[in-house]
Protein backbone atom coordinates (compact mmCIF):
# COMPACT_ATOMS: atom_id res chain seq x y z
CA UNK A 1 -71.61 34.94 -98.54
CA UNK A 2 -74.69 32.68 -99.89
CA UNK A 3 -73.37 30.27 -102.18
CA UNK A 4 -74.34 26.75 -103.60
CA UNK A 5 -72.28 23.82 -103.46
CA UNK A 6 -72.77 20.87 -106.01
CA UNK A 7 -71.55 17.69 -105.84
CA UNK A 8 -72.05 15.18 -108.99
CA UNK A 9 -72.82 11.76 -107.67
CA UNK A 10 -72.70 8.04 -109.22
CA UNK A 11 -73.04 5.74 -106.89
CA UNK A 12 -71.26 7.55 -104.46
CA UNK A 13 -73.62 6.73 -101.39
CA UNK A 14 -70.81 5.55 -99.13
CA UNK A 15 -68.80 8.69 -99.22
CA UNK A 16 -71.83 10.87 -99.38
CA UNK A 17 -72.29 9.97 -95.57
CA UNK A 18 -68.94 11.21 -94.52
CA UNK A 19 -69.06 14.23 -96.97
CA UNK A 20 -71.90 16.11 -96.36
CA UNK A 21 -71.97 16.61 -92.52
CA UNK A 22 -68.52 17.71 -93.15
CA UNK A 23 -69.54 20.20 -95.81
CA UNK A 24 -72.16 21.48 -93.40
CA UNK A 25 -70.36 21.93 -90.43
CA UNK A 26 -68.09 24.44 -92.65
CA UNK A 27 -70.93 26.18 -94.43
CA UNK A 28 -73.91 25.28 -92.68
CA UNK A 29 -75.87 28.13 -94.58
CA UNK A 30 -74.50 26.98 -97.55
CA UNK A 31 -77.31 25.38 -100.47
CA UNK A 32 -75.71 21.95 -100.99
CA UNK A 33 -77.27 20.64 -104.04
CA UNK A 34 -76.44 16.42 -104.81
CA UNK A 35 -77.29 15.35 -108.67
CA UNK A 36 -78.04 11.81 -108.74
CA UNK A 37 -76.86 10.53 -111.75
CA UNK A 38 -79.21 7.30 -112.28
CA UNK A 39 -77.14 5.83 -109.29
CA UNK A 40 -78.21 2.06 -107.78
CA UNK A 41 -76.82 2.70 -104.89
CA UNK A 42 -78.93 4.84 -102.48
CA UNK A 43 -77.40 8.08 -103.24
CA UNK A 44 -80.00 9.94 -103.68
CA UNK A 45 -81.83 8.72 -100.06
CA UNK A 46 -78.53 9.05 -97.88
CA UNK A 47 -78.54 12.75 -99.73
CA UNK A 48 -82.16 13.63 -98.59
CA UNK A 49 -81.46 12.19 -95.58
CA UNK A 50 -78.08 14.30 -94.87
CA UNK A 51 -80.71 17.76 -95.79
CA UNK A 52 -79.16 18.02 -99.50
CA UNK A 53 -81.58 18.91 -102.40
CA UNK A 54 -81.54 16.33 -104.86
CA UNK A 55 -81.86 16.02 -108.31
CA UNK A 56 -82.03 12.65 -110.39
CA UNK A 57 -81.05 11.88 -113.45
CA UNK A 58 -83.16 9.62 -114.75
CA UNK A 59 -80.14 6.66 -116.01
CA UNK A 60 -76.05 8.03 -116.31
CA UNK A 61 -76.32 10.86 -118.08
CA UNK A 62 -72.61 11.67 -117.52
CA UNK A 63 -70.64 13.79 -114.76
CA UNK A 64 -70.37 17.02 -117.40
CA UNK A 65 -74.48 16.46 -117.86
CA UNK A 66 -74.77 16.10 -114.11
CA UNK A 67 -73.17 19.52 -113.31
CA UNK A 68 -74.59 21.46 -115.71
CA UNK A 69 -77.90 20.53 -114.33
CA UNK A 70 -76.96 21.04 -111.00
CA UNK A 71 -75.87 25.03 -112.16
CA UNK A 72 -79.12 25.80 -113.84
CA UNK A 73 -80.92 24.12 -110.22
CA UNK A 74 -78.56 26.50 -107.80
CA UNK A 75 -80.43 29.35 -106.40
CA UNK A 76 -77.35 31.25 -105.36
CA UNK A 77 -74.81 33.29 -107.60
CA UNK A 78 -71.26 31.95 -106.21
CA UNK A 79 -71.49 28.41 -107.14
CA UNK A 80 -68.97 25.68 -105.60
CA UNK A 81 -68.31 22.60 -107.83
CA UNK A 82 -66.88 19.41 -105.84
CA UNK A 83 -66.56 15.42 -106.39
CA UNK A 84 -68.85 13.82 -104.00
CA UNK A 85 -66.26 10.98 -103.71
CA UNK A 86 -64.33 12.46 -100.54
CA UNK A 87 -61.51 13.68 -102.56
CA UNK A 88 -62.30 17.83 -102.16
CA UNK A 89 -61.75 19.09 -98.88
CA UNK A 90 -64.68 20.82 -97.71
CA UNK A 91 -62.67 23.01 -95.06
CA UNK A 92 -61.40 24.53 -98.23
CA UNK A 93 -64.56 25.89 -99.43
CA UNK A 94 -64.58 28.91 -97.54
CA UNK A 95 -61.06 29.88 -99.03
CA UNK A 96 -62.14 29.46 -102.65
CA UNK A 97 -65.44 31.36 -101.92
CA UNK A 98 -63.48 34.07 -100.24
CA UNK A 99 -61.23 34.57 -103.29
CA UNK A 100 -64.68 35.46 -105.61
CA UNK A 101 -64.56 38.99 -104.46
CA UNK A 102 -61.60 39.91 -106.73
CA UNK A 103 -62.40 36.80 -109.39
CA UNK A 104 -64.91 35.21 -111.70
CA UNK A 105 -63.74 31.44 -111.04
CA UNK A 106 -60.84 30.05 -108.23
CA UNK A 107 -59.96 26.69 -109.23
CA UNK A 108 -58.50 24.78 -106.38
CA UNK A 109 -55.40 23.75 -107.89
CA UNK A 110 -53.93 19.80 -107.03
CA UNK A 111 -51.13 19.84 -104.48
CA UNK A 112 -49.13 16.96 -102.74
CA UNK A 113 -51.60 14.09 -104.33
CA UNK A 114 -50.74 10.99 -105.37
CA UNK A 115 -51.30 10.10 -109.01
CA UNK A 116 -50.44 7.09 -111.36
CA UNK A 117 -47.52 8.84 -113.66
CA UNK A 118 -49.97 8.49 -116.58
CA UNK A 119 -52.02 10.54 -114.98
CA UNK A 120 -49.87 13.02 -113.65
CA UNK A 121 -47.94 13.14 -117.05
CA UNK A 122 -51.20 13.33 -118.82
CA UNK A 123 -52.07 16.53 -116.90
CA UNK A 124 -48.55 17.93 -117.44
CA UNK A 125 -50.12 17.51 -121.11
CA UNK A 126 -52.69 19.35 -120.89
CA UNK A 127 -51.74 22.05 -118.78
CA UNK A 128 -49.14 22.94 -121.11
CA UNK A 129 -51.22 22.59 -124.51
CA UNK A 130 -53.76 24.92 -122.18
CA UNK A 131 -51.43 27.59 -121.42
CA UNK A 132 -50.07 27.61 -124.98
CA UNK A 133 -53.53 28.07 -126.24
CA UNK A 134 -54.53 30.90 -123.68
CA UNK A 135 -51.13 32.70 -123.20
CA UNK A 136 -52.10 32.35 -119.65
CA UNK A 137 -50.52 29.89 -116.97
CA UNK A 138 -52.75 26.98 -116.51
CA UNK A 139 -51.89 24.90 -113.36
CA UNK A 140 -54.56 22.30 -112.84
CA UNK A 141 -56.59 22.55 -115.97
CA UNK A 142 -58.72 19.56 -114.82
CA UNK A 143 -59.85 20.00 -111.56
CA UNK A 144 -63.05 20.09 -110.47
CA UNK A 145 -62.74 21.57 -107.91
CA UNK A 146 -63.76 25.08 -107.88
CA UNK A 147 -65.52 28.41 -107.40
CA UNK A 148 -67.45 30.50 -109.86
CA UNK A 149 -69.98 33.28 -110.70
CA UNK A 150 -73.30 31.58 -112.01
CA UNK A 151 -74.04 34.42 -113.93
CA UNK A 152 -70.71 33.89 -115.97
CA UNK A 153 -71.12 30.02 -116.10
CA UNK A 154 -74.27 30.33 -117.90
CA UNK A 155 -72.85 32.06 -120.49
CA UNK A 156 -70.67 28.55 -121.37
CA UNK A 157 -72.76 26.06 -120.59
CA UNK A 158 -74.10 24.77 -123.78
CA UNK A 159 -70.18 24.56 -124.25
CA UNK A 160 -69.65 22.11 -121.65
CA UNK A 161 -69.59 18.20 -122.44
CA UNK A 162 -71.59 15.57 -120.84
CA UNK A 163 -68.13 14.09 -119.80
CA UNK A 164 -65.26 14.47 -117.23
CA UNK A 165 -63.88 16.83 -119.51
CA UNK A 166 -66.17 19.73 -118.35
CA UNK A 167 -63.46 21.70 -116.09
CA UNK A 168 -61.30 22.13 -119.26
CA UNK A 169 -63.90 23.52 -121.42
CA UNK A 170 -65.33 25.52 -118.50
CA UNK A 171 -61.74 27.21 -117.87
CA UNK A 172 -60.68 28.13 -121.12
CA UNK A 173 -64.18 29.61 -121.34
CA UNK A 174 -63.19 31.89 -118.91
CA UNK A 175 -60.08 32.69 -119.53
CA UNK A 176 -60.56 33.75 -123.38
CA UNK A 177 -63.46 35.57 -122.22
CA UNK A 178 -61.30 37.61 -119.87
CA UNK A 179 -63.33 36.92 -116.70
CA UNK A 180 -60.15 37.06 -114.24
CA UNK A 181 -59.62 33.49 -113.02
CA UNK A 182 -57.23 32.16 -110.11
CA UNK A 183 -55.46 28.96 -109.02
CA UNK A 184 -55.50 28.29 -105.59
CA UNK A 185 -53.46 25.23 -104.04
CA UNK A 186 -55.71 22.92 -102.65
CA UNK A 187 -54.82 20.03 -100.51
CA UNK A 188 -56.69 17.20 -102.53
CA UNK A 189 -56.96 13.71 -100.35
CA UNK A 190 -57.36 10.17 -102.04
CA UNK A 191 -60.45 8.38 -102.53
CA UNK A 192 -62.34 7.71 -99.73
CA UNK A 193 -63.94 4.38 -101.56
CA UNK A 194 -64.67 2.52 -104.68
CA UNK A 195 -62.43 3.38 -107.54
CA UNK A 196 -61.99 6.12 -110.43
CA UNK A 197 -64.71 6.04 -112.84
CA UNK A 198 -61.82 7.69 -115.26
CA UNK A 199 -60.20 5.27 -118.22
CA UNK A 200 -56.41 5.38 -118.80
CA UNK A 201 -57.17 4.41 -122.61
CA UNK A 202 -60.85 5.85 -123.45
CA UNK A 203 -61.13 8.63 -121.41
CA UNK A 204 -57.50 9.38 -121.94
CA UNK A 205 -58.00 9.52 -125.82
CA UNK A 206 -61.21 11.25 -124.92
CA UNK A 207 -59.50 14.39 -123.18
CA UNK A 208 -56.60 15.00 -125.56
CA UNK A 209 -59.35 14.88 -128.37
CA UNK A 210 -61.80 17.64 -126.01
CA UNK A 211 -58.75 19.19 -125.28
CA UNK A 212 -57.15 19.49 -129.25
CA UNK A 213 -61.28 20.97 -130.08
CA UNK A 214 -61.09 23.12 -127.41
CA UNK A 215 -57.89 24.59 -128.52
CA UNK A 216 -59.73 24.97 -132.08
CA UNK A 217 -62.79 26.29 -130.78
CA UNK A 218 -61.17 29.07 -128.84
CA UNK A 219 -57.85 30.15 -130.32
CA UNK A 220 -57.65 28.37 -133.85
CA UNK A 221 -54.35 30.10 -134.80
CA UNK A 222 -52.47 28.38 -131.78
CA UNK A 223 -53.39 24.84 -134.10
CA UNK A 224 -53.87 26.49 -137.79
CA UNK A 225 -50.55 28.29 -137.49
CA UNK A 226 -47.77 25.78 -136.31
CA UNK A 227 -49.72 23.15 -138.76
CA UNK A 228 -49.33 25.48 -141.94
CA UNK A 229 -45.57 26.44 -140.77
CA UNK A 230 -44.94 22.37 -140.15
CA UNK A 231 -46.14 22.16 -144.03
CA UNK A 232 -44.13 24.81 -145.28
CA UNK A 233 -41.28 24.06 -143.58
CA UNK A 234 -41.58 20.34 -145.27
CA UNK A 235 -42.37 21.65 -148.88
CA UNK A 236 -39.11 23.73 -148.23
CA UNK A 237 -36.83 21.15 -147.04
CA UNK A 238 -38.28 19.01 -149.85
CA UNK A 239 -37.63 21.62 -152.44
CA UNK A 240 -34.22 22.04 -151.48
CA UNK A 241 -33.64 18.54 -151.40
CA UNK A 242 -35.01 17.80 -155.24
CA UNK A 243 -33.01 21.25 -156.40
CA UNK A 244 -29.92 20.41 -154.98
CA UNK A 245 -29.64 16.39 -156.43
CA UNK A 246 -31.89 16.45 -159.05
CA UNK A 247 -32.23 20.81 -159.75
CA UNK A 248 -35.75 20.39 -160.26
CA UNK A 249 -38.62 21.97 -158.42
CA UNK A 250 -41.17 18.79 -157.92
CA UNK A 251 -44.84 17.69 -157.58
CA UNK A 252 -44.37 16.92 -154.12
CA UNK A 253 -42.65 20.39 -152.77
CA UNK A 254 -46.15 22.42 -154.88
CA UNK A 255 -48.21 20.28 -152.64
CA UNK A 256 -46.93 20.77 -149.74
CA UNK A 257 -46.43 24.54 -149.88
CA UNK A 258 -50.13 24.88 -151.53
CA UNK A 259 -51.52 22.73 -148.24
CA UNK A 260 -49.77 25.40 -145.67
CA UNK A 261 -51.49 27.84 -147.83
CA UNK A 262 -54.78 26.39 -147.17
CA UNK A 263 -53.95 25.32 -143.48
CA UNK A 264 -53.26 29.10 -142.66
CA UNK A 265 -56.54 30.17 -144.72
CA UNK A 266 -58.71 27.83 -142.71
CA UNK A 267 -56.95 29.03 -139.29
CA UNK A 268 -58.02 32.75 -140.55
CA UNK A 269 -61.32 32.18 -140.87
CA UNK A 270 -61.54 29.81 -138.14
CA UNK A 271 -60.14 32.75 -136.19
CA UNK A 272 -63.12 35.44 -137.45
CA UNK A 273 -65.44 32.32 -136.45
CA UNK A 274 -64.24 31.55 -132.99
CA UNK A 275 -64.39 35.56 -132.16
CA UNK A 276 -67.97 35.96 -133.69
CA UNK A 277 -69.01 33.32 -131.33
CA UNK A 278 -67.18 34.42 -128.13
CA UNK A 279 -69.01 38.10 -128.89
CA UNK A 280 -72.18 36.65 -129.13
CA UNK A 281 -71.91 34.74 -125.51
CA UNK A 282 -71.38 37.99 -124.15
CA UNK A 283 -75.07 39.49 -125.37
């Protein structure tokens, strides 16, 4: 099966050496494409050099920016995303490309790694809030490692950030879309060198936020509803409360009853919104 592999690089010239013979020797027909985003480094030479095509970003345009550029360059229609920092295994590329027949996207799912537990609870996170917001089990809703249809990709990719955060957006793309998508445990393997280009406090902040207008963008009732529920439930409490010691019906209690009024309102027509827009990424 032809397929294109694509591995987002900043300053990753070190690993890039190891990597790409490696990805090679298990797909040596395979179109390995290397985006160079504004590295100072030499990753873009020890690319060329190892027979990758390369594209440059002119200065850091961000991983999300680099991969979407790195789609729209592939020539084949099952595309492979991978880090270019040693962290994928490439001997599992054949496995995720194999799985395509029966799928739209395989998303090699993070198995025996070692995280920092603010990491690993931070994915717990966002798993969860995923398969809430999907009705679907989500098990590694940030990977990026994975498998996909270009054709389908295409559809999303004004969609995708300019960020880290582009596996999120890309899988609940699919998902809500109903393009059948599949975990698949993959055996990821620590840096090879240099360190995580990922923030515990900005980037963290950065994903719940993607994460929380993800949820909005796709399935607005999943936020809307529990919100305008949350105020009701207050206004009632409240009401009871002002009844019972003072038998009056407040200020406060109209408030918060008119606000999960509104709040369910907005979630219905965020609701018509979201499914106008998922119709018309399907023409």
């Amino acid at each position: 099966m032809k397929i294109s592999v694509i591995l987002p690089a900043y300053n990753e010239a070190q690993s890039l050496q190891n990597l790409l013979p490696r990805i090679k020797a298990v797909c040596p027909e395979a179109e390995i494409i290397v985006v160079d985003d504004g590295s100072c480094d030499g990753t873009a030479a020890v690319a060329a050099a190892c027979g990758a095509v390369v594209v440059s970003n002119p200065y850091n345009m961000g991983n999300g920016a680099a991969v979407k550029r790195g789609i729209r360059q592939a020539a084949c229609e099952n595309v492979v995303l991978m880090d270019s920092d040693g962290q994928h295994p490439p001997e599992a590329i054949p496995l995720l490309v194999e799985a395509l027949a029966a799928y739209d996207m395989v998303v090699g799912s993070r198995v025996n790694v070692r995280q920092e537990l603010w990491r690993k609870s931070a994915n717990g996170i966002y798993n969860a809030l995923a398969s809430y917001v999907t009705g679907v089990k989500i098990e590694d809703l940030t990977s990026g490692f994975r498998a996909f249809k270009k054709s389908k990709a295409m559809k999303f990719l004004y969609l995708l950030p300019n960020t880290f955060s582009y596996p999120s957006t890309l899988t609940l793309a699919f998902i809500k879309a109903s393009y059948p998508v599949k975990f698949l445990p993959a055996d990821i393997q620590a840096r090879q060198s240099g360190k995580s280009k990922i923030s515990l406090v900005s980037d963290g902040l950065r994903f719940l936020a993607i994460i929380l207008r993800i949820a909005v963008f796709f399935s607005p009732l999943k936020i809307f509803l529990p919100a305008a529920a949350a105020f009701f439930a207050a206004g009632l409490f409240y009401y009871a409360y002002t009844f019972f010691y003072f038998y009056r019906f407040t200020n406060m209690s109209a408030l918060l009853f008119t606000t999960s009024v509104l709040v369910f309102l907005l979630g219905l027509i965020s609701e018509q919104i979201a499914s106008l827009r998922m119709d018309k990424s399907e023409n």
